[in-house]
C-alpha atoms as a PDB file:
ATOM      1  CA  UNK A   1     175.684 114.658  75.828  1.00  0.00           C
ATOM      2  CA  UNK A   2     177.115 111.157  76.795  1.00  0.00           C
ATOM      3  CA  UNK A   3     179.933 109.634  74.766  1.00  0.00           C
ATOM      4  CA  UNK A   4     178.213 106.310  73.667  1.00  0.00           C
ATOM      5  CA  UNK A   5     175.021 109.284  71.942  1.00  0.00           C
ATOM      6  CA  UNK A   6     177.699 111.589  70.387  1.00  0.00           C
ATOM      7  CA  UNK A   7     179.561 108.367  69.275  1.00  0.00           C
ATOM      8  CA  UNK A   8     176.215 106.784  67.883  1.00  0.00           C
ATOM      9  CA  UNK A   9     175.054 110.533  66.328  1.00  0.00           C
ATOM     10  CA  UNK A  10     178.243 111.542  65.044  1.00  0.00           C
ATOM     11  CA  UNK A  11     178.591 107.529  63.301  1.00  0.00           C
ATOM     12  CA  UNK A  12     175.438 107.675  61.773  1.00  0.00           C
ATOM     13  CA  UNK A  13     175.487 111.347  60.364  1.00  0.00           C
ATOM     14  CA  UNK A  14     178.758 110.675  58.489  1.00  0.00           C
ATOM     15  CA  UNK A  15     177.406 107.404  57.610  1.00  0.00           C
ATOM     16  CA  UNK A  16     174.084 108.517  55.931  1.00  0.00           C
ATOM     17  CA  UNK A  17     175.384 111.775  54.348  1.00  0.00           C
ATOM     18  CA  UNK A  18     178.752 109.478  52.659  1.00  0.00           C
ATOM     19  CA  UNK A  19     175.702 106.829  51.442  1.00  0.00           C
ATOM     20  CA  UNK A  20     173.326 109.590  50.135  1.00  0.00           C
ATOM     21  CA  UNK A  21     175.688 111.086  48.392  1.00  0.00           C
ATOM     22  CA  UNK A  22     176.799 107.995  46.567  1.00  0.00           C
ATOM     23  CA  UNK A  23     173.386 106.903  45.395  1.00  0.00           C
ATOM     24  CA  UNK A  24     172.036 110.527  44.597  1.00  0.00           C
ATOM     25  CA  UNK A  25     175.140 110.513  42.378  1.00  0.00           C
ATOM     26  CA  UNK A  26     175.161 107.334  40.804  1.00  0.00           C
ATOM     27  CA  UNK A  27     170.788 107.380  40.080  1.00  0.00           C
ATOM     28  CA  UNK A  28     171.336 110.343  38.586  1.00  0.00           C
ATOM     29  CA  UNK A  29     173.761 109.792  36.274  1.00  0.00           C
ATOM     30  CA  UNK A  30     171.895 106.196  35.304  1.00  0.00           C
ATOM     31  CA  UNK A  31     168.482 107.869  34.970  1.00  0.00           C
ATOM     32  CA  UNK A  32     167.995 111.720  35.126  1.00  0.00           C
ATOM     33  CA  UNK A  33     165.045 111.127  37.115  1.00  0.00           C
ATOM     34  CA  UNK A  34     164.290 113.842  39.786  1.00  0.00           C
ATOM     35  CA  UNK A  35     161.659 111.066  40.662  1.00  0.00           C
ATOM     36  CA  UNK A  36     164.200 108.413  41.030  1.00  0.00           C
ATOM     37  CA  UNK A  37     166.602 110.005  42.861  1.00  0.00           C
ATOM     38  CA  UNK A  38     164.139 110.801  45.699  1.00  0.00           C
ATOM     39  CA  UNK A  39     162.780 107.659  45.849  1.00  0.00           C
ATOM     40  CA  UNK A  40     166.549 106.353  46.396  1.00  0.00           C
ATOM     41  CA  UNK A  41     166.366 109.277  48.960  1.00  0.00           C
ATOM     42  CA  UNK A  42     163.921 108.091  50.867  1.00  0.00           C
ATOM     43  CA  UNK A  43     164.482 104.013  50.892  1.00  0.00           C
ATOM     44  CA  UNK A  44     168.142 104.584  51.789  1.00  0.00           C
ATOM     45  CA  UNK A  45     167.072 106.649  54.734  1.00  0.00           C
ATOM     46  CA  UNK A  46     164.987 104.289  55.527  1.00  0.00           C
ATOM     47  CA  UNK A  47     167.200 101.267  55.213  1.00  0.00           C
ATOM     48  CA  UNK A  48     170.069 102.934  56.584  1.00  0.00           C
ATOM     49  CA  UNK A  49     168.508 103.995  59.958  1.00  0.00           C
ATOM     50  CA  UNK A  50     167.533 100.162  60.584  1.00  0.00           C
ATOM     51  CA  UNK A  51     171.028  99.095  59.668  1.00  0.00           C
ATOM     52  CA  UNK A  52     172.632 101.395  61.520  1.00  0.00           C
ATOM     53  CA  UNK A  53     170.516 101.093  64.603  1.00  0.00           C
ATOM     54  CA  UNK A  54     170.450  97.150  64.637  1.00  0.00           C
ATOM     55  CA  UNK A  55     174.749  97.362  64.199  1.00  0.00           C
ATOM     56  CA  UNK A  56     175.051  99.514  67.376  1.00  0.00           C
ATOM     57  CA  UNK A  57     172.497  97.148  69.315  1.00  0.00           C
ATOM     58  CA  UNK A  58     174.258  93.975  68.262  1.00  0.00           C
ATOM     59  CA  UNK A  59     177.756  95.811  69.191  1.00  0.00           C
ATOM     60  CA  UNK A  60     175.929  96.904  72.711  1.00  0.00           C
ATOM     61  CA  UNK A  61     175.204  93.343  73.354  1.00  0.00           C
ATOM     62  CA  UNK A  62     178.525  91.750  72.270  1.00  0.00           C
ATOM     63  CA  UNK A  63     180.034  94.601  74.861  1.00  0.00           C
ATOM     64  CA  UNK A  64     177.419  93.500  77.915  1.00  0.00           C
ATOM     65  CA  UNK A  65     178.628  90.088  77.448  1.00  0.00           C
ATOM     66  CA  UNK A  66     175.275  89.176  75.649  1.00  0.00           C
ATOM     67  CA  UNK A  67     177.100  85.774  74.491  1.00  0.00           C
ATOM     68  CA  UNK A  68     177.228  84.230  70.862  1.00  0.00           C
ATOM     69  CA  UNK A  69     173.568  82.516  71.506  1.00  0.00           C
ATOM     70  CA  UNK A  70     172.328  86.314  72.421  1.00  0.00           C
ATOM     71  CA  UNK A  71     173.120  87.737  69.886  1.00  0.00           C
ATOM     72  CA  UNK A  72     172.078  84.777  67.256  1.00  0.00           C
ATOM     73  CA  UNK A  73     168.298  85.746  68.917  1.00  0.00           C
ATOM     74  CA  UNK A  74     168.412  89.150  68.316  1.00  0.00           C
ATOM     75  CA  UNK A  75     169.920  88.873  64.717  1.00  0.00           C
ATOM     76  CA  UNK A  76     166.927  86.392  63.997  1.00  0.00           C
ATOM     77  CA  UNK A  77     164.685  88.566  65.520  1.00  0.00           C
ATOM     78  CA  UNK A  78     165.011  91.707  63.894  1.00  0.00           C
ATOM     79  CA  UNK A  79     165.594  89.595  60.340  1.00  0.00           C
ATOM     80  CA  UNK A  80     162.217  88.176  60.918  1.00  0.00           C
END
């Protein structure tokens, strides 16, 4: 497995199992919804795929010299 795909795995494993946690935790202590809480489930899983996969494309540029006006493309881009 290459470093820069364990590195990117490993990152966003940790990452969405810490942010699940949090939010199963805190809906279900504000609703006691088994509805809720998946719902949370499944937007954060959602939302924190795109973020995580946009931060390690706009680090990937920054590294390949991509340049400030680059980068302020591809931010726009994928906001858009």
């Amino acid at each position: 497995m290459k470093d820069s795909l364990r590195t990117g795995v490993s990152f966003g494993l940790t990452s969405a199992v810490i942010t699940t946690l949090g939010l199963m935790v805190g809906l279900q202590s504000g609703t006691h919804s088994k509805i809720v809480v998946l719902a949370g489930i499944l937007t954060i899983a959602i939302a924190d795929a795109f973020s995580d996969a946009l931060g390690i494309h706009v680090s990937e540029e920054a590294e390949s010299g991509g340049g400030p006006q680059k980068l302020d493309n591809v931010i726009s881009s994928k906001s858009a």
